[in-house]
N, C-alpha and C. Protein backbone atom coordinates (compact mmCIF):
# COMPACT_ATOMS: atom_id res chain seq x y z
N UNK A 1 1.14 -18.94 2.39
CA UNK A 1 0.72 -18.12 3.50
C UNK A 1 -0.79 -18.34 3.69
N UNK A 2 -1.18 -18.49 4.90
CA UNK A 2 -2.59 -18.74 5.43
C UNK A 2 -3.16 -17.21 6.18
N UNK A 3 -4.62 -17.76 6.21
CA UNK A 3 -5.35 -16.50 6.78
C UNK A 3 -4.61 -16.36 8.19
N UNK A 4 -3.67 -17.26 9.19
CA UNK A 4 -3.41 -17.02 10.37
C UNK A 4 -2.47 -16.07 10.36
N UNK A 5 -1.43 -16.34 9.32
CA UNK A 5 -0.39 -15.78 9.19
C UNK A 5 -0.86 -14.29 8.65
N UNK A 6 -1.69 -14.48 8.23
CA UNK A 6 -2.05 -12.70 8.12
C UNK A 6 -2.25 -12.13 9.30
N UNK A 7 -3.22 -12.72 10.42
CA UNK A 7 -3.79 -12.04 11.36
C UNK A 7 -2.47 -11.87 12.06
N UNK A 8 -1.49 -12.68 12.16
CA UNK A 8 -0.01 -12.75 12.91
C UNK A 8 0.62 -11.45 12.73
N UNK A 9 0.68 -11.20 11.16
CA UNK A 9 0.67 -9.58 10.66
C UNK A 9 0.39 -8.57 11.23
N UNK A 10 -0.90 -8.84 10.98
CA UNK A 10 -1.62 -7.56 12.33
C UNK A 10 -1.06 -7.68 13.42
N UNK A 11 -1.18 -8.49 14.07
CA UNK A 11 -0.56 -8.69 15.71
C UNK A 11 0.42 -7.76 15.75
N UNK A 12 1.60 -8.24 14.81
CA UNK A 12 2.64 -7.63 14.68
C UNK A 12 2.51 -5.90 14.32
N UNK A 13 2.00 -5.81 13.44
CA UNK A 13 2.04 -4.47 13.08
C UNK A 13 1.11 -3.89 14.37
N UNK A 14 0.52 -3.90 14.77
CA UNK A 14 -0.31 -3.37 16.33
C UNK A 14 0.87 -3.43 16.93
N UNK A 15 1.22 -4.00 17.23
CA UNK A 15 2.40 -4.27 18.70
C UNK A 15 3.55 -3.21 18.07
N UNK A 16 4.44 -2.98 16.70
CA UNK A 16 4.67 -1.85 16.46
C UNK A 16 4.30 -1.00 16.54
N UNK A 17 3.50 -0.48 15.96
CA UNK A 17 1.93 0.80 15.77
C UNK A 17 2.07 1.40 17.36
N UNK A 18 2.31 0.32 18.60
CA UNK A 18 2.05 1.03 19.93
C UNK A 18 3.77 1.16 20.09
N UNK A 19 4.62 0.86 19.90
CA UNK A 19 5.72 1.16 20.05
C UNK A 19 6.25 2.56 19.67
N UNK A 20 6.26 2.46 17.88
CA UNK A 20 7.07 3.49 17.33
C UNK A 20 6.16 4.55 16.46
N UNK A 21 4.71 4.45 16.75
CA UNK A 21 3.50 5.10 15.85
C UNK A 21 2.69 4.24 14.64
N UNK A 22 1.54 4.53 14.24
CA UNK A 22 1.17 3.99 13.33
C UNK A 22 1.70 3.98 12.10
N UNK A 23 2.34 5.20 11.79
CA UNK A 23 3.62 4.74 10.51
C UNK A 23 4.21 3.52 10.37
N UNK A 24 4.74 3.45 11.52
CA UNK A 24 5.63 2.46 11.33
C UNK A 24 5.21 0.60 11.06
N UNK A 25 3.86 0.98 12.23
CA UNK A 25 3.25 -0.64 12.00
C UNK A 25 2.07 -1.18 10.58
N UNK A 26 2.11 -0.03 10.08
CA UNK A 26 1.80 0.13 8.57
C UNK A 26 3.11 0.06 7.64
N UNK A 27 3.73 1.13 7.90
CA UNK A 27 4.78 0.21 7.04
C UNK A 27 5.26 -0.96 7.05
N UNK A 28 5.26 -1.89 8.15
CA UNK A 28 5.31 -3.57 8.18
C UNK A 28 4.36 -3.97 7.23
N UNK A 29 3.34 -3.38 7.62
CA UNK A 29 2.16 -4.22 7.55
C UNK A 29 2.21 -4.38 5.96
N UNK A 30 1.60 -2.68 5.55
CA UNK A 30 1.30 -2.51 4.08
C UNK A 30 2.38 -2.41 3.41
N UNK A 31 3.47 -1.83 3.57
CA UNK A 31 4.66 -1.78 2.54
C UNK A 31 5.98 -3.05 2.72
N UNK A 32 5.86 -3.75 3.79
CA UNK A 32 6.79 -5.11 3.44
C UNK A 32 6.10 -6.41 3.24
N UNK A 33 4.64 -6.29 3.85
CA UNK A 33 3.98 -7.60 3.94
C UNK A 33 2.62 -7.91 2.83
N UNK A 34 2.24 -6.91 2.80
CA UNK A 34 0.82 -6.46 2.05
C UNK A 34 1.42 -6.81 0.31
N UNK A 35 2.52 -5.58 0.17
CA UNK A 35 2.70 -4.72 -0.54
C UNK A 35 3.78 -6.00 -1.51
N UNK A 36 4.33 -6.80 -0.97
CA UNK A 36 5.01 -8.02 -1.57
C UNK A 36 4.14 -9.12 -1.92
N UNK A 37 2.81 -8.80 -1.63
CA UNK A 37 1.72 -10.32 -2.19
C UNK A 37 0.57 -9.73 -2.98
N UNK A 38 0.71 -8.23 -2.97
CA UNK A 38 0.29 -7.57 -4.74
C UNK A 38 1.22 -7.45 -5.51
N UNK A 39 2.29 -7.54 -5.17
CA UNK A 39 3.49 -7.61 -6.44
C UNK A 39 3.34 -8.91 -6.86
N UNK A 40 2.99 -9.96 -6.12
CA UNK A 40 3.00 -11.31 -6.21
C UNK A 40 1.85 -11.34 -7.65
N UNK A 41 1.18 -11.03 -7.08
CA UNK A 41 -0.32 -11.44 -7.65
C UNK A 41 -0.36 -10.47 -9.33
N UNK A 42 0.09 -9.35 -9.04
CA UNK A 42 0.32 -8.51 -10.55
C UNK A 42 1.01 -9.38 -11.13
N UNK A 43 2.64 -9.72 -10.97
CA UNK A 43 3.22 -10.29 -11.75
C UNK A 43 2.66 -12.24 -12.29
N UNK A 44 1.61 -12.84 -11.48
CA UNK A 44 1.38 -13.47 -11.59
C UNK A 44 0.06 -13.51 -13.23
N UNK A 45 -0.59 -12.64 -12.74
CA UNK A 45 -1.56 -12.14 -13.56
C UNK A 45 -0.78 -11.05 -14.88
N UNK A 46 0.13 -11.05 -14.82
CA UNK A 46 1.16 -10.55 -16.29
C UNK A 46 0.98 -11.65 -17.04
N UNK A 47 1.86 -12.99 -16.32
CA UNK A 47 1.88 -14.23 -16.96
C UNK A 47 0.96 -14.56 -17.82
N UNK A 48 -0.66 -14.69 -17.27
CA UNK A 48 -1.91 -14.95 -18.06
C UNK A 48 -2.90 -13.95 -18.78
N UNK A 49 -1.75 -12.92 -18.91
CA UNK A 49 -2.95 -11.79 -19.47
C UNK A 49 -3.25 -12.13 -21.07
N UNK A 50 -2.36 -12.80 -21.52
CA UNK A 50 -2.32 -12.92 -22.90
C UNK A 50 -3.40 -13.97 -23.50
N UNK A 51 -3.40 -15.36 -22.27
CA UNK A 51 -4.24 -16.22 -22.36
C UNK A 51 -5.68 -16.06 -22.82
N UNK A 52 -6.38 -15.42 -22.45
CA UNK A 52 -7.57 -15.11 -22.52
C UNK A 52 -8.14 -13.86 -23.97
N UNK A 53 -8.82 -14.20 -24.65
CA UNK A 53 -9.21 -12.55 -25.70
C UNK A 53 -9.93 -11.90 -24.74
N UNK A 54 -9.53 -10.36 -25.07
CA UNK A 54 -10.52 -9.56 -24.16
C UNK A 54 -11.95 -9.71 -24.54
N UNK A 55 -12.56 -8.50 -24.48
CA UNK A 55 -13.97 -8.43 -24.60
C UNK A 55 -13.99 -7.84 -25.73
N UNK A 56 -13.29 -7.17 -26.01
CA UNK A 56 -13.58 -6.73 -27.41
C UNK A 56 -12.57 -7.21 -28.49
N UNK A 57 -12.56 -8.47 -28.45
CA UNK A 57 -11.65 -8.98 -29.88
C UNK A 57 -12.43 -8.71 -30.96
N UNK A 58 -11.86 -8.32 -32.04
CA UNK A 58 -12.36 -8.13 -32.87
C UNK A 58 -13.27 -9.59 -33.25
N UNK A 59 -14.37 -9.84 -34.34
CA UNK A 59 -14.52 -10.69 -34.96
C UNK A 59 -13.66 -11.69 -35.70
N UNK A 60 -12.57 -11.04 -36.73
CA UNK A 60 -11.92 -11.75 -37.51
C UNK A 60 -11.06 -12.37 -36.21
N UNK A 61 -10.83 -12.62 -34.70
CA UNK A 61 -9.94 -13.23 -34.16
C UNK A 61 -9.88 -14.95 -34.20
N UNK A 62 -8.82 -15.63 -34.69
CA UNK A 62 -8.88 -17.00 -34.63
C UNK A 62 -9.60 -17.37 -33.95
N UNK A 63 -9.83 -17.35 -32.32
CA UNK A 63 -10.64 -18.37 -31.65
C UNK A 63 -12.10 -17.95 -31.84
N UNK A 64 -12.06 -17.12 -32.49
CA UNK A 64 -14.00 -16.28 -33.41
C UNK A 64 -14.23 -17.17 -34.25
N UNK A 65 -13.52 -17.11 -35.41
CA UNK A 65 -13.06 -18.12 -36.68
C UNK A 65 -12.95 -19.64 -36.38
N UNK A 66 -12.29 -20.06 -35.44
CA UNK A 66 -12.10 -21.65 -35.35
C UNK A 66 -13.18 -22.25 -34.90
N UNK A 67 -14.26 -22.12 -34.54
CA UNK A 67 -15.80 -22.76 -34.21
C UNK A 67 -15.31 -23.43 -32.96
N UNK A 68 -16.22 -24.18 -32.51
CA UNK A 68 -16.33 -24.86 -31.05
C UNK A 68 -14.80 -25.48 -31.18
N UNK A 69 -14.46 -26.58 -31.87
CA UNK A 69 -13.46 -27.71 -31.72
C UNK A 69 -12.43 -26.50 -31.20
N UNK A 70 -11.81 -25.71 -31.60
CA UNK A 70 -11.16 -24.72 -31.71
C UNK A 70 -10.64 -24.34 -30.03
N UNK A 71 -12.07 -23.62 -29.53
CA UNK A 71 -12.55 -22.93 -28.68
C UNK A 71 -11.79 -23.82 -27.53
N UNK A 72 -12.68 -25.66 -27.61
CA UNK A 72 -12.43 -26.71 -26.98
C UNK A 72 -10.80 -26.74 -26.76
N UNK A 73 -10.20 -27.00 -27.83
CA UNK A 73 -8.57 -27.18 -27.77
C UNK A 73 -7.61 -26.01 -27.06
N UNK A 74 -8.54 -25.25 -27.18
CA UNK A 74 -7.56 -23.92 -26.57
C UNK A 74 -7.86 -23.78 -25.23
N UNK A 75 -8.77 -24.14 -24.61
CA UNK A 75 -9.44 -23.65 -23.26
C UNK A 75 -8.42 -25.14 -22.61
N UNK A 76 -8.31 -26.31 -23.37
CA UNK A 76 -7.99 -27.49 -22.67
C UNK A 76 -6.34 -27.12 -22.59
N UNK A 77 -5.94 -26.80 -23.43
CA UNK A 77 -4.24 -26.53 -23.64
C UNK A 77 -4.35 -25.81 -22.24
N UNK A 78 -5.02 -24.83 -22.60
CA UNK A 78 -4.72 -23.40 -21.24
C UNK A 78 -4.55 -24.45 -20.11
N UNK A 79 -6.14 -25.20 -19.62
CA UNK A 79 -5.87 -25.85 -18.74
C UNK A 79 -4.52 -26.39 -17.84
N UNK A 80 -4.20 -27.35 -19.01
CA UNK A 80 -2.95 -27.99 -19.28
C UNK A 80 -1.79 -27.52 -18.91
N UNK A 81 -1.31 -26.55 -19.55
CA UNK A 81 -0.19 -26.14 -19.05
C UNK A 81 0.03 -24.83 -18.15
N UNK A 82 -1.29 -24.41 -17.70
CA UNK A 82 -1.42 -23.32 -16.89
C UNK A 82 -1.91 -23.00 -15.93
N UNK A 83 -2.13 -24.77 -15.41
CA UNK A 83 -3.30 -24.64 -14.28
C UNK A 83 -1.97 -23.93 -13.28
N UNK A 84 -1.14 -24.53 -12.88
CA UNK A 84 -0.60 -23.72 -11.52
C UNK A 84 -0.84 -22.45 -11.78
N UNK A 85 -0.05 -21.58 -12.67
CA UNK A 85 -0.24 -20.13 -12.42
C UNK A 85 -1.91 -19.66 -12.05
N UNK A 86 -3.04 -20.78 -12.86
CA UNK A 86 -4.02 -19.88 -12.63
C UNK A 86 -4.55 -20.02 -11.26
N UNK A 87 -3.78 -21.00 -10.80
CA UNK A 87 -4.20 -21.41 -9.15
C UNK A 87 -3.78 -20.84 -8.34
N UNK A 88 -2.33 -19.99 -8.47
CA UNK A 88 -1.73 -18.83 -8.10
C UNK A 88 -2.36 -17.64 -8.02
N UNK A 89 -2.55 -17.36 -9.04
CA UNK A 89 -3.90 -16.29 -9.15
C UNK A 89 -4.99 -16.21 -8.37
N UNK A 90 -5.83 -17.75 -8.19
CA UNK A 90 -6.82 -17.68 -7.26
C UNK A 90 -6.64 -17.40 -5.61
N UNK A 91 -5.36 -18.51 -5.50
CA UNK A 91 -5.13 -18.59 -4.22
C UNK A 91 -4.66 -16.77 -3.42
N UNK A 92 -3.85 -16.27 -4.57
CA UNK A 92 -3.21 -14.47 -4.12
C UNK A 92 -4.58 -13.89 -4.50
N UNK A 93 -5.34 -13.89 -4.90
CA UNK A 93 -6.61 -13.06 -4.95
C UNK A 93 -7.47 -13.20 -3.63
N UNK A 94 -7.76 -14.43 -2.99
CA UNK A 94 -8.03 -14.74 -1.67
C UNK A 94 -7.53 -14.10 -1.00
N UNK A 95 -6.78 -15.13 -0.92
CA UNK A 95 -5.43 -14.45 0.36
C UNK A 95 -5.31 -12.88 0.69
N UNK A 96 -5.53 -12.20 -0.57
CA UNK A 96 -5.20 -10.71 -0.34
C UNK A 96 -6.54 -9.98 -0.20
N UNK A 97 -7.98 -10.61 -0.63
CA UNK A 97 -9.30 -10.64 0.45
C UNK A 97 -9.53 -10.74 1.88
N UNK A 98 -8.49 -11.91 2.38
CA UNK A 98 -8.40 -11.87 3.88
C UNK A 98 -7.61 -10.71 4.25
N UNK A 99 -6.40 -10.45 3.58
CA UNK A 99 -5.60 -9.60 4.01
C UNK A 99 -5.86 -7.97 4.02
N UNK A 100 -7.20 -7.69 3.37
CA UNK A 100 -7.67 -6.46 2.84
C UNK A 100 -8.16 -6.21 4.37
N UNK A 101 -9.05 -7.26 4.81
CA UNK A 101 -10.59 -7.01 5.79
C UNK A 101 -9.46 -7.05 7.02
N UNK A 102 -8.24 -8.02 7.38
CA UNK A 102 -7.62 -8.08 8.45
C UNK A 102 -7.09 -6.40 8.59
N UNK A 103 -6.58 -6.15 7.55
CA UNK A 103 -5.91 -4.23 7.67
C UNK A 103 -6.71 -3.58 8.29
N UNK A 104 -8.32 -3.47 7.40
CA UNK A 104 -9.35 -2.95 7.59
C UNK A 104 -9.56 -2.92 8.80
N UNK A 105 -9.51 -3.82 9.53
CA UNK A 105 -10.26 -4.41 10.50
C UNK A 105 -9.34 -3.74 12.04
N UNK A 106 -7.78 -4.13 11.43
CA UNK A 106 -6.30 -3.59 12.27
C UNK A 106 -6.31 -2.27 12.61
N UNK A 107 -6.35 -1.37 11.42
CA UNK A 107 -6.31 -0.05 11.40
C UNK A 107 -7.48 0.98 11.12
N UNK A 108 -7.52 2.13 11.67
CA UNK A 108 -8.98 3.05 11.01
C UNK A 108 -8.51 3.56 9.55
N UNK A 109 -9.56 3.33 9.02
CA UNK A 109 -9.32 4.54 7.28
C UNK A 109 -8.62 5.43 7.29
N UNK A 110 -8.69 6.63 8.74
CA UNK A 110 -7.84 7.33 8.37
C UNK A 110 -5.83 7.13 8.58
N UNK A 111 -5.82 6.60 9.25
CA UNK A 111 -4.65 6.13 9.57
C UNK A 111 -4.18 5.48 7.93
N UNK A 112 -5.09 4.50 7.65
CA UNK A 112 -4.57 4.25 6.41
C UNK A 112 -3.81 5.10 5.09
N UNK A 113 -5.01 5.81 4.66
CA UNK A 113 -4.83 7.32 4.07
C UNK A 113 -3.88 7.93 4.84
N UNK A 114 -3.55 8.09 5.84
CA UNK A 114 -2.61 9.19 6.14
C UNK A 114 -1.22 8.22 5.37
N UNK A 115 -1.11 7.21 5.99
CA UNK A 115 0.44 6.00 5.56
C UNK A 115 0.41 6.21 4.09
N UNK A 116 -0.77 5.87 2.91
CA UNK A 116 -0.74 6.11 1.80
C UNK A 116 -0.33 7.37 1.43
N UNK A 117 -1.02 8.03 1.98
CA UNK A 117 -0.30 10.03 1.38
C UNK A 117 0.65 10.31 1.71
N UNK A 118 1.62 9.22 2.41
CA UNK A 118 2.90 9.80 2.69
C UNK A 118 3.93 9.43 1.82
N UNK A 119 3.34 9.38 0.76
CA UNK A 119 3.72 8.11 -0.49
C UNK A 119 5.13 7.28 0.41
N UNK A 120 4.74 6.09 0.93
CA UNK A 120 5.86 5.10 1.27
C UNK A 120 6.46 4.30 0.13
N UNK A 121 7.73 4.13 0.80
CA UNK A 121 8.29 3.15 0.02
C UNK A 121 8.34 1.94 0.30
N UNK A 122 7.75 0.49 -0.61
CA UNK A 122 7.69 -0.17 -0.91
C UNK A 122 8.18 -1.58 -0.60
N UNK A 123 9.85 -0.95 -0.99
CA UNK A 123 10.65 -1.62 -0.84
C UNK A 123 10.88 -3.21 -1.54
N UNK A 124 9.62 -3.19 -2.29
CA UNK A 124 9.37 -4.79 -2.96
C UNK A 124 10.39 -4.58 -4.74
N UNK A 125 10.38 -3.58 -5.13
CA UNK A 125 11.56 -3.26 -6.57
C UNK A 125 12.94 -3.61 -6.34
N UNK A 126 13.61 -3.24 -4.70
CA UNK A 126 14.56 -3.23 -5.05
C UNK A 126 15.07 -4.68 -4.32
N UNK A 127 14.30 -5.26 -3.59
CA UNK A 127 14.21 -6.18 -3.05
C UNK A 127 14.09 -7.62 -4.32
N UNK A 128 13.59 -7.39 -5.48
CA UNK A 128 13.33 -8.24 -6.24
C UNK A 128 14.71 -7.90 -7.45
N UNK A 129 14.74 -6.98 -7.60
CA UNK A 129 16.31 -6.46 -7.88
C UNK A 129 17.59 -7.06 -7.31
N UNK A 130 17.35 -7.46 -5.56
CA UNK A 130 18.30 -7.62 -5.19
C UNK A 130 19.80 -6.70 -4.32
N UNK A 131 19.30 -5.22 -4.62
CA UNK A 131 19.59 -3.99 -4.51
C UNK A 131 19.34 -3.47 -3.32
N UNK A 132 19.99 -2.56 -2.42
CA UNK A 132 19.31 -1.88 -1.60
C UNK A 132 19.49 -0.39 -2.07
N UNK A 133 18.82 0.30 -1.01
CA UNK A 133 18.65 1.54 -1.04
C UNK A 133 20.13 2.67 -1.09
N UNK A 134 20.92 1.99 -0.36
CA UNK A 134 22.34 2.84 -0.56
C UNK A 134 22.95 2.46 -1.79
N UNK A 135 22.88 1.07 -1.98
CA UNK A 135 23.25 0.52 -3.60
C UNK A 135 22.78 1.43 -4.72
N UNK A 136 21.46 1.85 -4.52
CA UNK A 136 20.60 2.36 -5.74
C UNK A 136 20.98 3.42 -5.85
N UNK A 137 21.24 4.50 -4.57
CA UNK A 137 21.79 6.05 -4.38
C UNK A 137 22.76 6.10 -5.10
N UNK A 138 23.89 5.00 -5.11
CA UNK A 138 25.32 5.24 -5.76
C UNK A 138 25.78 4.61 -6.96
N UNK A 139 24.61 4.10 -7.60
CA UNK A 139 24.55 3.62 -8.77
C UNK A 139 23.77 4.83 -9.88
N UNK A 140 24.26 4.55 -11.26
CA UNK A 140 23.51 5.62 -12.06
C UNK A 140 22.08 4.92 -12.19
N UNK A 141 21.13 6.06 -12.26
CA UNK A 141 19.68 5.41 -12.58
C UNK A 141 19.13 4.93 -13.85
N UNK A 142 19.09 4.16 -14.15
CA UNK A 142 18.62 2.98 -15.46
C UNK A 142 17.26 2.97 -15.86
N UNK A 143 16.96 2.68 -17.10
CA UNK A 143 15.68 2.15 -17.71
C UNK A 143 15.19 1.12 -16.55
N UNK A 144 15.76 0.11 -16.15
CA UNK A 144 15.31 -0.70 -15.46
C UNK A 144 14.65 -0.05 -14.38
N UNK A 145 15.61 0.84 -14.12
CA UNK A 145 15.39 1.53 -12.40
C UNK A 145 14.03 2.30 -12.60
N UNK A 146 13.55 3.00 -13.57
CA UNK A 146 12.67 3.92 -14.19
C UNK A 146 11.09 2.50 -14.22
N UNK A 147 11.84 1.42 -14.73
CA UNK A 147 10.61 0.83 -14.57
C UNK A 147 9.82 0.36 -13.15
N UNK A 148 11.03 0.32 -12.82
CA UNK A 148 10.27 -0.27 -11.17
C UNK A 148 10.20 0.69 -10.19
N UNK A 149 10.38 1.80 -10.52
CA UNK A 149 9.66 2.81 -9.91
C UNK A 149 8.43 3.28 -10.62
N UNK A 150 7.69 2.86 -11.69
CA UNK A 150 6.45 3.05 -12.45
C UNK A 150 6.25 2.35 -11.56
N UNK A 151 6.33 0.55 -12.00
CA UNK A 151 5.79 -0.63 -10.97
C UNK A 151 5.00 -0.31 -10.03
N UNK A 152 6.43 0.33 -8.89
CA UNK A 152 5.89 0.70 -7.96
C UNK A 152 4.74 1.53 -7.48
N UNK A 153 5.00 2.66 -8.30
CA UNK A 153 3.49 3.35 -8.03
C UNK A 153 2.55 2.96 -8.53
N UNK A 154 2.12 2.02 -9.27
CA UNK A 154 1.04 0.91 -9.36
C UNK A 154 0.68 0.54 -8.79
N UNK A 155 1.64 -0.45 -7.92
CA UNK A 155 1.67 -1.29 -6.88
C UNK A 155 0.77 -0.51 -6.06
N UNK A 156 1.28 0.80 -5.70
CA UNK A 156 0.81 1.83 -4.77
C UNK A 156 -0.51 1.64 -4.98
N UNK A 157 -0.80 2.10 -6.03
CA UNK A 157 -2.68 2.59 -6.59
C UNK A 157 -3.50 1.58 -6.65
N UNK A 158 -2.92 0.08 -6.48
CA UNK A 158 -3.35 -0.70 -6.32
C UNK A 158 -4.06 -0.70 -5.16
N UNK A 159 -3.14 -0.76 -4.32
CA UNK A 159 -3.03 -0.71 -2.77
C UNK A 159 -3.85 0.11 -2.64
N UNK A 160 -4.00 1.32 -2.95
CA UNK A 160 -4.85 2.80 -2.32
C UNK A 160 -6.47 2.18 -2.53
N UNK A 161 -6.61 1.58 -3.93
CA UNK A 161 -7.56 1.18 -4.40
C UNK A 161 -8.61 -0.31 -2.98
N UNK A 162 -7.47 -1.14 -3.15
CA UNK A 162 -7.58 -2.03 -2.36
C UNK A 162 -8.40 -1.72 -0.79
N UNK A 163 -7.68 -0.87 0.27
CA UNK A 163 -7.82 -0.91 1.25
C UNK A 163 -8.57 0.80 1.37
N UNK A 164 -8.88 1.69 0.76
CA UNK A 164 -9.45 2.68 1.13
C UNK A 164 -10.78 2.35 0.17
N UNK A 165 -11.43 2.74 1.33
CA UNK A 165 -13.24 2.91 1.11
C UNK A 165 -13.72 3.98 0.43
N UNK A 166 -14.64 3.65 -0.51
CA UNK A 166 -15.30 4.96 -1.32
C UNK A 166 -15.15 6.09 -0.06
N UNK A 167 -15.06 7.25 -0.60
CA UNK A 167 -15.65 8.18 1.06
C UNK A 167 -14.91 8.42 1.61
N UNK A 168 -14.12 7.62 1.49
CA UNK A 168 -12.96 8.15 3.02
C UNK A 168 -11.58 9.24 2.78
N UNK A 169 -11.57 9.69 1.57
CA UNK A 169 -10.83 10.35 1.17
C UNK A 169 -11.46 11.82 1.43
């Protein structure tokens, strides 16, 4: 997906927004379109969380202990077998930079905040599930199901985080 195809987004969600209310062209926007390329980008960044020591590894941690050669072999492996995902990472971190300022830019703050406080649904859990919404009603609710409704409100706070401005709350 390219920066056009975002602005196409907007288009779209405006041209809803005047149809059926701003609910609705926010929910395109942020909860099927937005809201599926931070799921993207979390689960992408799951993959490589392990890669890296935090900031506070202890001392005694191997790559502390193994001196430069060490350091060298591990940073090159990573390379190696991880450049796509970490290019994934870069490219959905962009992408969802353009896609922040295009919202921004689409909709006022408050409109935003109002779509966020209406806690929406998502729709990216059950969609990656495979599941719909009447499926899920008539099924018993699962550990699984419990997780991707955490997910989700992540996803959410992500999002809240993302596109609302200090202040505007």
């Amino acid at each position: 997906m390219a920066t056009k195809q975002v602005q196409q987004y907007c288009q779209d969600a405006l041209r809803l927004a005047a149809r059926e209310g701003n609910h609705a062209g926010l929910a395109f926007l942020i909860g099927e379109k937005f809201g599926s390329n931070i799921s993207l980008l979390r689960k992408a960044r799951q993959k490589l969380q392990f890669l890296y020591p935090r900031d506070e590894t202890p001392a005694d941690h191997p790559l502390n202990l193994g001196g430069r050669a060490l350091k060298m072999s591990y940073a090159m492996t990573v390379q190696e077998h991880y450049a796509a995902p970490l290019e994934q990472v870069k490219h959905l971190e962009s992408l969802l930079a353009d896609f922040v300022a295009a919202i921004r830019d689409a909709f006022s703050q408050r409109d935003i905040k109002n779509y966020l406080d209406s806690s929406p649904a998502l729709d990216i859990c059950a969609a990656s599930r495979g599941t719909t919404k009447a499926a899920e009603s008539e099924a018993e609710f699962s550990a699984d199901d419990l997780l991707s409704e955490a997910d989700e409100i992540l996803v959410l706070e992500d999002i809240r985080k993302l596109l609302l401005r200090e202040g505007s709350g």
